[in-house]
Each structure stands twice: as structure tokens, then as C-alpha cells.
PDB file of N, CA and C in Angstrom:
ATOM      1  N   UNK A   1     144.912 139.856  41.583  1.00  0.00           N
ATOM      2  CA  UNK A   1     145.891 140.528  42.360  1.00  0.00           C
ATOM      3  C   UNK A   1     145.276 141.579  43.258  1.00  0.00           C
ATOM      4  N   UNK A   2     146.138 142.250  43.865  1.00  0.00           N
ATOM      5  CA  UNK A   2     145.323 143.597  44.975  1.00  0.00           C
ATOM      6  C   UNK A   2     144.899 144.470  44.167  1.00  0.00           C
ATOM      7  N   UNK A   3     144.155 145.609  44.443  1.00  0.00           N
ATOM      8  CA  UNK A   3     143.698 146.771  44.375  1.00  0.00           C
ATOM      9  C   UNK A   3     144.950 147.451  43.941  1.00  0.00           C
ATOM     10  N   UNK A   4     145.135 148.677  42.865  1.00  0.00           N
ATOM     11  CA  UNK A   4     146.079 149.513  42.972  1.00  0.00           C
ATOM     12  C   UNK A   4     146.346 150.305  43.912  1.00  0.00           C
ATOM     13  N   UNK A   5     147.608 150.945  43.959  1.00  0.00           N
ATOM     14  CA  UNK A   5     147.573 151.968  45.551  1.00  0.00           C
ATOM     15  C   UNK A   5     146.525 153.100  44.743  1.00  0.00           C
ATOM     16  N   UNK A   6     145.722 153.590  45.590  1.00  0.00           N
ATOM     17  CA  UNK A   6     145.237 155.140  45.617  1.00  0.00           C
ATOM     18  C   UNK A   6     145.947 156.399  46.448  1.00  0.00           C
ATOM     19  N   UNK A   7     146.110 157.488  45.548  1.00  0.00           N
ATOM     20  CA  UNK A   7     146.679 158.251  46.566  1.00  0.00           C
ATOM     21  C   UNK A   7     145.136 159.404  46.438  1.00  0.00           C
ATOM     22  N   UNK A   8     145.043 159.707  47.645  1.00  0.00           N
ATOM     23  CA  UNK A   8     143.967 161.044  47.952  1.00  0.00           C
ATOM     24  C   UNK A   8     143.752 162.146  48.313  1.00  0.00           C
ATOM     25  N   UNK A   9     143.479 163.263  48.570  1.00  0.00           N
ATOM     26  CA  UNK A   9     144.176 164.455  48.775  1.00  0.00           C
ATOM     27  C   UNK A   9     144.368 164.612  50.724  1.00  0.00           C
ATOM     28  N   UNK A  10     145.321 165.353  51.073  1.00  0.00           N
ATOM     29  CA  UNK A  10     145.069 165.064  52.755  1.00  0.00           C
ATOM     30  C   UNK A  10     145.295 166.619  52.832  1.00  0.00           C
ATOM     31  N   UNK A  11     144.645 167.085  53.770  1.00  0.00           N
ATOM     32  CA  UNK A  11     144.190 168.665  54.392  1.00  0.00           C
ATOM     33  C   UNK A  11     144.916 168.509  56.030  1.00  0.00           C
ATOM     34  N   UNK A  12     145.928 169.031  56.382  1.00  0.00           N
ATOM     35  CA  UNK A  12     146.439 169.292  57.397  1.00  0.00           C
ATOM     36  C   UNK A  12     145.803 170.218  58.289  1.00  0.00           C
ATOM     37  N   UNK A  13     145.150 169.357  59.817  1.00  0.00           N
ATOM     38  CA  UNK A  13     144.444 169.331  60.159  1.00  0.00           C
ATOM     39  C   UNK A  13     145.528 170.677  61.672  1.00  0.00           C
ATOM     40  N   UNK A  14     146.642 169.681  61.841  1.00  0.00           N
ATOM     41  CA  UNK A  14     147.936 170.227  62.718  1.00  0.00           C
ATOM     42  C   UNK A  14     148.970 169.459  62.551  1.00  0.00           C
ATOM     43  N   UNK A  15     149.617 169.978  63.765  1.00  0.00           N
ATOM     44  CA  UNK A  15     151.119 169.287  63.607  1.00  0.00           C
ATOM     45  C   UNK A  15     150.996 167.592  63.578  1.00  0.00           C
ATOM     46  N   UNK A  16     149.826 167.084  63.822  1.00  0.00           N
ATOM     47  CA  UNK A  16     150.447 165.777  63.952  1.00  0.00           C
ATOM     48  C   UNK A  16     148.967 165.046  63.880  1.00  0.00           C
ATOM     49  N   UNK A  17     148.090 165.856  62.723  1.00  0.00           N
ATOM     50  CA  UNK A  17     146.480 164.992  62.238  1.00  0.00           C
ATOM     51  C   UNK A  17     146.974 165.751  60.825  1.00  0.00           C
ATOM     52  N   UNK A  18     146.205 164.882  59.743  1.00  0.00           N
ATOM     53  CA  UNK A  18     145.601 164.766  58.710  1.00  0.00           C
ATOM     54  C   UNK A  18     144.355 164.435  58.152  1.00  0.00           C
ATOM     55  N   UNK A  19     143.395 164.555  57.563  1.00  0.00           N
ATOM     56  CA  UNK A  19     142.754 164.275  56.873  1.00  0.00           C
ATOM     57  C   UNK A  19     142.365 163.826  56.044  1.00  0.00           C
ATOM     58  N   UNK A  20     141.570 162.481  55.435  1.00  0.00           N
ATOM     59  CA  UNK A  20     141.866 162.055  54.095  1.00  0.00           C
ATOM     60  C   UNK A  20     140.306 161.874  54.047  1.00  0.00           C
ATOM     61  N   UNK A  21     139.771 161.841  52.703  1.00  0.00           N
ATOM     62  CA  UNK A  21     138.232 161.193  52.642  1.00  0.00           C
ATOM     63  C   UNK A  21     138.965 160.049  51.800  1.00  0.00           C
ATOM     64  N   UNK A  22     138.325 158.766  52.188  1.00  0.00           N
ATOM     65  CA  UNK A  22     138.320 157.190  52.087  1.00  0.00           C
ATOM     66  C   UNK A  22     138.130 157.142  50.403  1.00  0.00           C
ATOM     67  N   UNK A  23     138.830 156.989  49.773  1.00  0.00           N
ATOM     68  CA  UNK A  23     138.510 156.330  48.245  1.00  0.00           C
ATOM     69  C   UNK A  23     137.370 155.337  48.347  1.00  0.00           C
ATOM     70  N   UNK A  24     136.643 155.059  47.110  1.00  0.00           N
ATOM     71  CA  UNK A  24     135.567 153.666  47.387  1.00  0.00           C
ATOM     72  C   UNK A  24     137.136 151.919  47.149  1.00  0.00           C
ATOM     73  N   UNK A  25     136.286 151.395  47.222  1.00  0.00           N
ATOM     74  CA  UNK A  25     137.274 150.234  47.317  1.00  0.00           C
ATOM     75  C   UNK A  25     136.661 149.025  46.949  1.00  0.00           C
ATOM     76  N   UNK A  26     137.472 148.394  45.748  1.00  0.00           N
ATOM     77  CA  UNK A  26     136.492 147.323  44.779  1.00  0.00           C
ATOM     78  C   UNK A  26     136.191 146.336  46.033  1.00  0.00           C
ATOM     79  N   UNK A  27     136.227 146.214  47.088  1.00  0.00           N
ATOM     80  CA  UNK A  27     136.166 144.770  47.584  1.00  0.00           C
ATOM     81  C   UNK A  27     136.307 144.722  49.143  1.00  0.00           C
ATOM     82  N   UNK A  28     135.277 144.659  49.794  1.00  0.00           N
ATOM     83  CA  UNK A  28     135.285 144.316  51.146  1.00  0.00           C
ATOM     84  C   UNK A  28     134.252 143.113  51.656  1.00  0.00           C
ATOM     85  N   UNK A  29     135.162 142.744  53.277  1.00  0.00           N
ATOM     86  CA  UNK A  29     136.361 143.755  53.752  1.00  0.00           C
ATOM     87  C   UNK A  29     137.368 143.668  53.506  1.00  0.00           C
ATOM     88  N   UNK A  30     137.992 144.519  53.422  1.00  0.00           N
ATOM     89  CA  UNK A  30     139.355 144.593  53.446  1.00  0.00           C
ATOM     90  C   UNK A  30     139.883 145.311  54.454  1.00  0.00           C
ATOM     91  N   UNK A  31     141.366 145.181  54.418  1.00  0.00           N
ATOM     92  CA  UNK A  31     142.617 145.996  55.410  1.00  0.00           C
ATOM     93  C   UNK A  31     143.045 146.315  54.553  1.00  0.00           C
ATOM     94  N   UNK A  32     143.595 147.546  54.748  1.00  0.00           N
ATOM     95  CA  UNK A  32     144.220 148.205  53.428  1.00  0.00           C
ATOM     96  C   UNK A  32     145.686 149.335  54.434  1.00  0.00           C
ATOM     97  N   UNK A  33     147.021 149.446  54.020  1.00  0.00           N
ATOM     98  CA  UNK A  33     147.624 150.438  54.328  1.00  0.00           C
ATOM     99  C   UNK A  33     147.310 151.407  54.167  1.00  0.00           C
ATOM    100  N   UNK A  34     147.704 152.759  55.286  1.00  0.00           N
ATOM    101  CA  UNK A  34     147.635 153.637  54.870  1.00  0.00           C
ATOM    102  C   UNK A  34     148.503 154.514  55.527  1.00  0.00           C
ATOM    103  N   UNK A  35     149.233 155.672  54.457  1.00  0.00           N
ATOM    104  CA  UNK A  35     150.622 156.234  54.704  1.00  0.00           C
ATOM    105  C   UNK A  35     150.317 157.790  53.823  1.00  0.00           C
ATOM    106  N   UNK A  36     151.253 158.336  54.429  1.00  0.00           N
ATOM    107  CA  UNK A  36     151.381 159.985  54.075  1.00  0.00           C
ATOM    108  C   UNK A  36     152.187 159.976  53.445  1.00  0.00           C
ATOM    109  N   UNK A  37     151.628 161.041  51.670  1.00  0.00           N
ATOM    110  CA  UNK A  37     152.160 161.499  50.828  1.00  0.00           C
ATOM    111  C   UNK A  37     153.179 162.860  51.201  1.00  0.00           C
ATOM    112  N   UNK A  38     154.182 162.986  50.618  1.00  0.00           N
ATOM    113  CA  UNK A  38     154.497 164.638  50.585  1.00  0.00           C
ATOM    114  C   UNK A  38     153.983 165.075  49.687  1.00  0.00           C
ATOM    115  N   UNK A  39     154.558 166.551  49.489  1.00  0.00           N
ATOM    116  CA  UNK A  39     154.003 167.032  48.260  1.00  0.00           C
ATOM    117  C   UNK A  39     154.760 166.948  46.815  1.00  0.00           C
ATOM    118  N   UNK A  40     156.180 166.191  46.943  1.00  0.00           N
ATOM    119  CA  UNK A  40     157.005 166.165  46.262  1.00  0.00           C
ATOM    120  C   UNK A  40     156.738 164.612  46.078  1.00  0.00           C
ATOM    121  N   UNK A  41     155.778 163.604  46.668  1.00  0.00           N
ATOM    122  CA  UNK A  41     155.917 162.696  46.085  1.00  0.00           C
ATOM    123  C   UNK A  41     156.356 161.213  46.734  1.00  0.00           C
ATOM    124  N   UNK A  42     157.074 161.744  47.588  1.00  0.00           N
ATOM    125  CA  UNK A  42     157.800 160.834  48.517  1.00  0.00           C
ATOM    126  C   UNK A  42     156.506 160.395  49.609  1.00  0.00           C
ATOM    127  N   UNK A  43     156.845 159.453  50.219  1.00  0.00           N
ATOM    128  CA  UNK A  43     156.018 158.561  50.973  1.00  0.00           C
ATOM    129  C   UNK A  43     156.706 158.535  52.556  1.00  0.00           C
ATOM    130  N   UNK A  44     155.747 158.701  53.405  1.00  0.00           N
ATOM    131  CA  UNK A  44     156.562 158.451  54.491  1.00  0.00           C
ATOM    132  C   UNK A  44     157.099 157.044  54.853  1.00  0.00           C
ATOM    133  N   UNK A  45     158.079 156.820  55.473  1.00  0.00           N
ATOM    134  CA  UNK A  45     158.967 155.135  55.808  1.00  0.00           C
ATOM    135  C   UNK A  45     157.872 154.557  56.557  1.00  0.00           C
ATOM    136  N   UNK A  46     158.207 153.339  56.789  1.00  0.00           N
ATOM    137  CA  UNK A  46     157.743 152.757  57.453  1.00  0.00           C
ATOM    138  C   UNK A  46     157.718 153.086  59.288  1.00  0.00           C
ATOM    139  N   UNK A  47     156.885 152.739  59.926  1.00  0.00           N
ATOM    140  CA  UNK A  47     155.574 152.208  59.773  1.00  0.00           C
ATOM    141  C   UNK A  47     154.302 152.567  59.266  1.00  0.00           C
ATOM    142  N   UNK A  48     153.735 151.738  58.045  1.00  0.00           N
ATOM    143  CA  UNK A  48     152.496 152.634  58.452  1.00  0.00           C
ATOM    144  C   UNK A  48     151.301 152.239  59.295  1.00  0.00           C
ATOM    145  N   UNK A  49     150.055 152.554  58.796  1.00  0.00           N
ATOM    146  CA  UNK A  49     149.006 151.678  59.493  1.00  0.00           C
ATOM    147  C   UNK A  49     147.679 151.547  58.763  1.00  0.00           C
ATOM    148  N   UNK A  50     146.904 150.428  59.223  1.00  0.00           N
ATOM    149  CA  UNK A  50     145.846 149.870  58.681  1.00  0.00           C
ATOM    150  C   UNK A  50     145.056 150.427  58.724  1.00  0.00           C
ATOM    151  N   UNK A  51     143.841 150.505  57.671  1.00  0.00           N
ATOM    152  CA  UNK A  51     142.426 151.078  57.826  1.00  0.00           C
ATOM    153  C   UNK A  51     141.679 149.294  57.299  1.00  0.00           C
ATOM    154  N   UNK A  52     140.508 149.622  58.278  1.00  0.00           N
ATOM    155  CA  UNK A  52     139.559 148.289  57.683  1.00  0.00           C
ATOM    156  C   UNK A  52     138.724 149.076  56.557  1.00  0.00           C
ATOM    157  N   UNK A  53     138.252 148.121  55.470  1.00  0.00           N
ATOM    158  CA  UNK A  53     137.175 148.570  54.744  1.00  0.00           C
ATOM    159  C   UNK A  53     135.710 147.692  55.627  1.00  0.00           C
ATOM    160  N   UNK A  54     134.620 147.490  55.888  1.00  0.00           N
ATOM    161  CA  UNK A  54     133.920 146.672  56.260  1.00  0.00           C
ATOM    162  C   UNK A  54     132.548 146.660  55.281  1.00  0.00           C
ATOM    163  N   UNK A  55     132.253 145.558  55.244  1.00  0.00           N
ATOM    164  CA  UNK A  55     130.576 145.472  54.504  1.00  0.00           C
ATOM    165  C   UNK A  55     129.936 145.976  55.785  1.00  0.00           C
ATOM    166  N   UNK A  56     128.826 147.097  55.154  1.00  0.00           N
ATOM    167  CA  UNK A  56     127.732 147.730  55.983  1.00  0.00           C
ATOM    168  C   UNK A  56     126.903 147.000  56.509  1.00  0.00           C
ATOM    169  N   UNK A  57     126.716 147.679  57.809  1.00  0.00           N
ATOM    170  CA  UNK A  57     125.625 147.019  58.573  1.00  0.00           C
ATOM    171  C   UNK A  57     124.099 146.889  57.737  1.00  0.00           C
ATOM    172  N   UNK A  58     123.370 145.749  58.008  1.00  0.00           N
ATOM    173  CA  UNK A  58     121.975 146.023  57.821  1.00  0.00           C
ATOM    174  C   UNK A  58     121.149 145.330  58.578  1.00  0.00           C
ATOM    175  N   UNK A  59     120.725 146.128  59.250  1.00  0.00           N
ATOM    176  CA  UNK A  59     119.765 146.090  60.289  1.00  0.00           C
ATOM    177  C   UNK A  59     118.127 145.276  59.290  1.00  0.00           C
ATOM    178  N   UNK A  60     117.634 144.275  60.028  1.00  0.00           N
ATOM    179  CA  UNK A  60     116.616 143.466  59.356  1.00  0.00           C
ATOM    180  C   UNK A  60     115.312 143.742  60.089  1.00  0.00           C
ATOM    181  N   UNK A  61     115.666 143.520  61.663  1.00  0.00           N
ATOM    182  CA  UNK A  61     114.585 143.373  62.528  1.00  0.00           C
ATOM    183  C   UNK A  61     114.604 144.549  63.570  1.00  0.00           C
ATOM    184  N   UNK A  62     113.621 144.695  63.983  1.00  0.00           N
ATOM    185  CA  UNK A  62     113.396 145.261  65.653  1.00  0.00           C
ATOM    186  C   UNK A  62     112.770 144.510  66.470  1.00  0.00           C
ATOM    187  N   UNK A  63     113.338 144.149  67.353  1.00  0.00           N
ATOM    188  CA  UNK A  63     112.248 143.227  68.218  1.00  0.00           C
ATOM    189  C   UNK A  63     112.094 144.413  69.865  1.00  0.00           C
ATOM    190  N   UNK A  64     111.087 144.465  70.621  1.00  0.00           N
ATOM    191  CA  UNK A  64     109.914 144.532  69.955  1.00  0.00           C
ATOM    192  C   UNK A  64     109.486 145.566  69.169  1.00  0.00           C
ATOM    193  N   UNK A  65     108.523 145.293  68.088  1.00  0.00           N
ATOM    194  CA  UNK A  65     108.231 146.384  67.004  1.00  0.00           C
ATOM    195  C   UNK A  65     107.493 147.595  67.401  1.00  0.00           C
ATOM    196  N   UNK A  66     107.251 147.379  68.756  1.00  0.00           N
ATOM    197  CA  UNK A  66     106.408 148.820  69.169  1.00  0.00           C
ATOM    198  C   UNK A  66     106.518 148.794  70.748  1.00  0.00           C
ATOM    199  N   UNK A  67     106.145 149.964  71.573  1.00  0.00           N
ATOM    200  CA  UNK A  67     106.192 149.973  72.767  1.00  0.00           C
ATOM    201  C   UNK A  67     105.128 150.730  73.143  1.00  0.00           C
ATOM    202  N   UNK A  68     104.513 150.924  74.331  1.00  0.00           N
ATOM    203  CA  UNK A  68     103.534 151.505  74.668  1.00  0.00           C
ATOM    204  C   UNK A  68     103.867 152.698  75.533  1.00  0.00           C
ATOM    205  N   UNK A  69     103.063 153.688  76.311  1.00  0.00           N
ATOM    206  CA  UNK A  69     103.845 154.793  77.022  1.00  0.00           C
ATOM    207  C   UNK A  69     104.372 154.319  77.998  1.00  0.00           C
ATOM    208  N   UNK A  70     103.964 153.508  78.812  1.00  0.00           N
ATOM    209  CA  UNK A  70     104.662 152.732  80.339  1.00  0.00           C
ATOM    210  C   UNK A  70     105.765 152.669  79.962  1.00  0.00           C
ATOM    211  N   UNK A  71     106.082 151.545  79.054  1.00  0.00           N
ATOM    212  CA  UNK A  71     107.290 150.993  78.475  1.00  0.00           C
ATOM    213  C   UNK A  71     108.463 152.091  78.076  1.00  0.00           C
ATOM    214  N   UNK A  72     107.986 153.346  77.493  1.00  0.00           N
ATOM    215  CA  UNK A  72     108.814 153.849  77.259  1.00  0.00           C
ATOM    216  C   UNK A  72     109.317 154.913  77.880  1.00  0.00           C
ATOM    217  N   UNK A  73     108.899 155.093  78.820  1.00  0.00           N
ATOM    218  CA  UNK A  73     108.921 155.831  80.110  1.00  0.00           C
ATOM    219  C   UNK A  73     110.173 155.068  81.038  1.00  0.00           C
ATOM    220  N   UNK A  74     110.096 153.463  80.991  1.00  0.00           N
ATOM    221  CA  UNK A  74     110.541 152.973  81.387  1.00  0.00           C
ATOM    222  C   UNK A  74     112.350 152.891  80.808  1.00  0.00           C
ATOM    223  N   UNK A  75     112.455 153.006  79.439  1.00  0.00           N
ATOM    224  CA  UNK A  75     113.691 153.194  78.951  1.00  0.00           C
ATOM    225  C   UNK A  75     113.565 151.235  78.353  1.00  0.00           C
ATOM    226  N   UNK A  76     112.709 150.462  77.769  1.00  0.00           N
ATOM    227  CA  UNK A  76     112.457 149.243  77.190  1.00  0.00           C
ATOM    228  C   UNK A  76     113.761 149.124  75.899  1.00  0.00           C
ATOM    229  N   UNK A  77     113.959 147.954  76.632  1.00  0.00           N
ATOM    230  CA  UNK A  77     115.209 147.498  75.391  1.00  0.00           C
ATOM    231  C   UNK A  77     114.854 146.723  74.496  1.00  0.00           C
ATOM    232  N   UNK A  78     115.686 147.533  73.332  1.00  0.00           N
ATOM    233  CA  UNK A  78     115.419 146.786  71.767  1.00  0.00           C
ATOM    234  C   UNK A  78     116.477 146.135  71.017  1.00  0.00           C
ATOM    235  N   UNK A  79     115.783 145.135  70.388  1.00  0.00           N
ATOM    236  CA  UNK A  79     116.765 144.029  70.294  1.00  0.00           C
ATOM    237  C   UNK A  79     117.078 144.330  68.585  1.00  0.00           C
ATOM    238  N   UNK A  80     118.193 144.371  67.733  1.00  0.00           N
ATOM    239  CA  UNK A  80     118.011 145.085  66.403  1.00  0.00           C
ATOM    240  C   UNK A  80     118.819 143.475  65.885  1.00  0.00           C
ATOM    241  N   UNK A  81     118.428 143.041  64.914  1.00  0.00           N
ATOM    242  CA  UNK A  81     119.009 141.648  63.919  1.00  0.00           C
ATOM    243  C   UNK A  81     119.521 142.063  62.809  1.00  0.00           C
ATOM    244  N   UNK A  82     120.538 141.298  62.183  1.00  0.00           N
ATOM    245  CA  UNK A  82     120.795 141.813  60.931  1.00  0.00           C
ATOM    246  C   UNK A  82     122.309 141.360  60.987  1.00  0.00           C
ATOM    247  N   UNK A  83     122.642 141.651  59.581  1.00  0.00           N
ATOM    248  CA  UNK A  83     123.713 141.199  59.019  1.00  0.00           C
ATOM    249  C   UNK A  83     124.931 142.312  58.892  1.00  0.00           C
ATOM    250  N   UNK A  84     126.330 141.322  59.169  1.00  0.00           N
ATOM    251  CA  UNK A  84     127.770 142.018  59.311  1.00  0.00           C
ATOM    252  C   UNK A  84     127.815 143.580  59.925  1.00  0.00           C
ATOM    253  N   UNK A  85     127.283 143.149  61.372  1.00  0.00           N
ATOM    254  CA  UNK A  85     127.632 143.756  62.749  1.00  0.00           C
ATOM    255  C   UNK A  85     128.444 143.250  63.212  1.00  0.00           C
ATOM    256  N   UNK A  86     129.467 144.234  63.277  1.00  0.00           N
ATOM    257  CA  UNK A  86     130.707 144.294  64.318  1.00  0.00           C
ATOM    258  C   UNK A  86     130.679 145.030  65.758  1.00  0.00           C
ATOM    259  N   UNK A  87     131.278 144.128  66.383  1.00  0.00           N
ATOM    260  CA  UNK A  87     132.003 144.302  67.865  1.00  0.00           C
ATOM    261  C   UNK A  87     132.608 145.807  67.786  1.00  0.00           C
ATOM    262  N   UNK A  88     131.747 146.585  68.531  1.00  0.00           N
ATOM    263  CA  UNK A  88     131.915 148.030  68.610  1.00  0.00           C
ATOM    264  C   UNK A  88     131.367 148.670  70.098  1.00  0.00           C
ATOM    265  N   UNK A  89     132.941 149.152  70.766  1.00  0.00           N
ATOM    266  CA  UNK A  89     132.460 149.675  72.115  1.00  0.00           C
ATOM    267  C   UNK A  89     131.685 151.293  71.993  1.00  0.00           C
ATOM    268  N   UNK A  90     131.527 151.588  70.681  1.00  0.00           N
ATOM    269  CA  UNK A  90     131.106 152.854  70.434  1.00  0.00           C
ATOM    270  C   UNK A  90     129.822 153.218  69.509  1.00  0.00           C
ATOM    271  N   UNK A  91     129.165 151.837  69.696  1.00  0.00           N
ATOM    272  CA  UNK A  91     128.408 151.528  68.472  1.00  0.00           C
ATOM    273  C   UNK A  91     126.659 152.582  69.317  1.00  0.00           C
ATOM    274  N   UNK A  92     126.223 153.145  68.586  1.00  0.00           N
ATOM    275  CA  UNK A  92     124.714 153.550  68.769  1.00  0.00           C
ATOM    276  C   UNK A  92     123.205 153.316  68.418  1.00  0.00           C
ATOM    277  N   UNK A  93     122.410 153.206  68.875  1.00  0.00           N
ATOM    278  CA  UNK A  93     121.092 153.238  68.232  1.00  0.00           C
ATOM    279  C   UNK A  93     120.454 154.693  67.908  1.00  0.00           C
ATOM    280  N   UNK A  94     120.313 154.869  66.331  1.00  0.00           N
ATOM    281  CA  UNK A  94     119.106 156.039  66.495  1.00  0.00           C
ATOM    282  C   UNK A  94     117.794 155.996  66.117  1.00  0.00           C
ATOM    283  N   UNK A  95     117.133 156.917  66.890  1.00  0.00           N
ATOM    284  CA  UNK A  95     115.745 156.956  67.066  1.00  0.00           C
ATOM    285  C   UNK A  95     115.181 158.328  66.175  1.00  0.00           C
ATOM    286  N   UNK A  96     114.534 158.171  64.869  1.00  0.00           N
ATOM    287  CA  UNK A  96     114.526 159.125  64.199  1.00  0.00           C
ATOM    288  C   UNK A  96     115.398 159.348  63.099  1.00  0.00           C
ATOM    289  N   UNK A  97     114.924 160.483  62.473  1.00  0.00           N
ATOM    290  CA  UNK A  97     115.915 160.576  60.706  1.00  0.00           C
ATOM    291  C   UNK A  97     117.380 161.541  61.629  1.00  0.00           C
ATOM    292  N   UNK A  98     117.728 161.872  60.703  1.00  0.00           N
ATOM    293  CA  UNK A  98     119.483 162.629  60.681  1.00  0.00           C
ATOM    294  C   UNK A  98     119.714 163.088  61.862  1.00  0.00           C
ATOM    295  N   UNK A  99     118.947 163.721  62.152  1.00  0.00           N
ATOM    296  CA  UNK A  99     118.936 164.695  63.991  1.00  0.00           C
ATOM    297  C   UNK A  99     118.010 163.923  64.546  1.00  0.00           C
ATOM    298  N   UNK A 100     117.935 162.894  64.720  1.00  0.00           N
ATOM    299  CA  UNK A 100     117.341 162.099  65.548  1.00  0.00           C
ATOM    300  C   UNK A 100     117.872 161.831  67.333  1.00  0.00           C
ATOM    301  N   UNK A 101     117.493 161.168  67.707  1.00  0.00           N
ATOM    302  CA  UNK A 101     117.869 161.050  69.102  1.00  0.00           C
ATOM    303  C   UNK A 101     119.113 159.617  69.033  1.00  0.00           C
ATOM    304  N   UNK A 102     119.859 159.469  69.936  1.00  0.00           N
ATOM    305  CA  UNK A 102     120.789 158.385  69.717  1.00  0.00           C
ATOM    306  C   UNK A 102     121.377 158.309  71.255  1.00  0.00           C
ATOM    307  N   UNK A 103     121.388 156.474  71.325  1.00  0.00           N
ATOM    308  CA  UNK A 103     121.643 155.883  72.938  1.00  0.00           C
ATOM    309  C   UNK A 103     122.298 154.809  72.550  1.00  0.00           C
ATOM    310  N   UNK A 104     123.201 154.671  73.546  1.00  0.00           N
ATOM    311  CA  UNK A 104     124.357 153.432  73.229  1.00  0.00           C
ATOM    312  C   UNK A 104     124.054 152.279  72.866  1.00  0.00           C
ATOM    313  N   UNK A 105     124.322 151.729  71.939  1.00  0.00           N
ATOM    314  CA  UNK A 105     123.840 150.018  71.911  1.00  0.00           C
ATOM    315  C   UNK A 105     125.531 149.194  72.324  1.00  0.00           C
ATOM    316  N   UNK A 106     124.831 148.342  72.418  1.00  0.00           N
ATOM    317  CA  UNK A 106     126.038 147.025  72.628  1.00  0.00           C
ATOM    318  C   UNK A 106     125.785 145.794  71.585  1.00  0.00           C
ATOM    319  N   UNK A 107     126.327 145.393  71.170  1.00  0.00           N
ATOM    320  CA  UNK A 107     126.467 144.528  70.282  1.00  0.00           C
ATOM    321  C   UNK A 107     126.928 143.051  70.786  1.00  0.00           C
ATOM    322  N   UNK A 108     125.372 142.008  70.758  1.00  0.00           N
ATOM    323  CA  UNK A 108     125.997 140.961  71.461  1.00  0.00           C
ATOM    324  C   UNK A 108     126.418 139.962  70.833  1.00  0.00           C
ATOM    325  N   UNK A 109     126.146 139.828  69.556  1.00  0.00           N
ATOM    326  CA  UNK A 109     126.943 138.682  68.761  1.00  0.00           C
ATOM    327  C   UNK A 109     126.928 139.473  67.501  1.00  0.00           C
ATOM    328  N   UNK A 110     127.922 139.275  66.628  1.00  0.00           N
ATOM    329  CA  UNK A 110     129.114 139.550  65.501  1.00  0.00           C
ATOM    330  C   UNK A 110     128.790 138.755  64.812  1.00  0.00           C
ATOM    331  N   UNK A 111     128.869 139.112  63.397  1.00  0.00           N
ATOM    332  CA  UNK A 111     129.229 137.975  62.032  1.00  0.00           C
ATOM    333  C   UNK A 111     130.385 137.575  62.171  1.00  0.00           C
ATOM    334  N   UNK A 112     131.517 138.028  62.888  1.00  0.00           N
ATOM    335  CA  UNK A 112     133.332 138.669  62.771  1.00  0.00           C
ATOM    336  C   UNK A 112     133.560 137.657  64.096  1.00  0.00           C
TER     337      UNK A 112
END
């Protein structure tokens, strides 16, 4: 059968955002509803709306595996392989750990 509902705590952000951090979720991907608690319990009516769960990207390859100074002077494009990449107009490459540098990628073929 499905997943039980989870309810999670939500931090009012303003009049008209909330906040929730994502429960884990036995099983993706999934679509899952998602709707605002009160504090008394009650649920807001319908409509609500969907959140995707998705299996994480994993990046396998870099093609090419190195560049030289010309090349990178030049701004040389890298080609990244790997499994359950999604179609994302917002998707990035980074270059480096946490504070690293980061430039738009495009995503040309999907598992999805």
C-alpha cells in the first residue's frame, strides 16, 4: 500500500510562504501531496499540491578529464554522464568543494 501521511513541522515564513524540511521517504520516485496543517489539526481543503521525491543524481564521467590553460581560458565544455538526470532549466555545474565556483549546465538527455 502507500506510505503513511507524515505531518512535519512548518515555520511561517509570511502571509502566504511556509516552510517545511522534506521527511525521508521509503521509496522513490515518488509524487507525494502536500497540504497545510493548522495548529488545531485541521488540514487545509482542497487543492493541494505535489512534491516529487527523485532518485539522486550520479554523476559517473567527465569527459574531457582535464583541460589545459588555452582551453580554459577559452571557457571548454564538459560533458558529465551518469545516472537519473533530470530535465532541469536550472540545473548547474560545480567546480570545486561547497564554495566552489558554479556555471549553468543544460541537460541533454534524461533517464525521465
Amino acid at each position: 500500500g502507500l506510505p503513511p501521511t507524515l505531518v512535519v513541522p512548518a515555520t511561517r515564513i509570511s502571509d502566504t510562504h511556509y516552510e517545511c524540511k522534506t521527511p525521508p521517504w521509503p521509496q522513490s520516485p515518488a509524487m507525494v501531496e502536500v497540504g497545510v496543517a493548522q495548529d488545531d489539526g485541521r488540514c487545509q481543503p482542497l487543492p493541494r499540491t505535489t512534491f516529487a521525491y527523485v532518485e539522486q543524481w550520479k554523476p559517473t564521467r567527465v569527459y574531457p578529464e582535464e583541460v589545459d590553460e588555452k582551453q580554459q581560458a577559452a571557457g571548454m565544455k564538459l560533458f558529465i554522464s551518469g545516472e537519473n538526470f533530470r530535465s532541469s532549466a536550472k540545473a548547474l555545474c560545480r567546480f570545486g568543494g561547497k564554495n566552489g565556483t558554479v556555471s549553468k549546465a543544460e541537460v541533454i538527455r534524461t533517464n525521465y
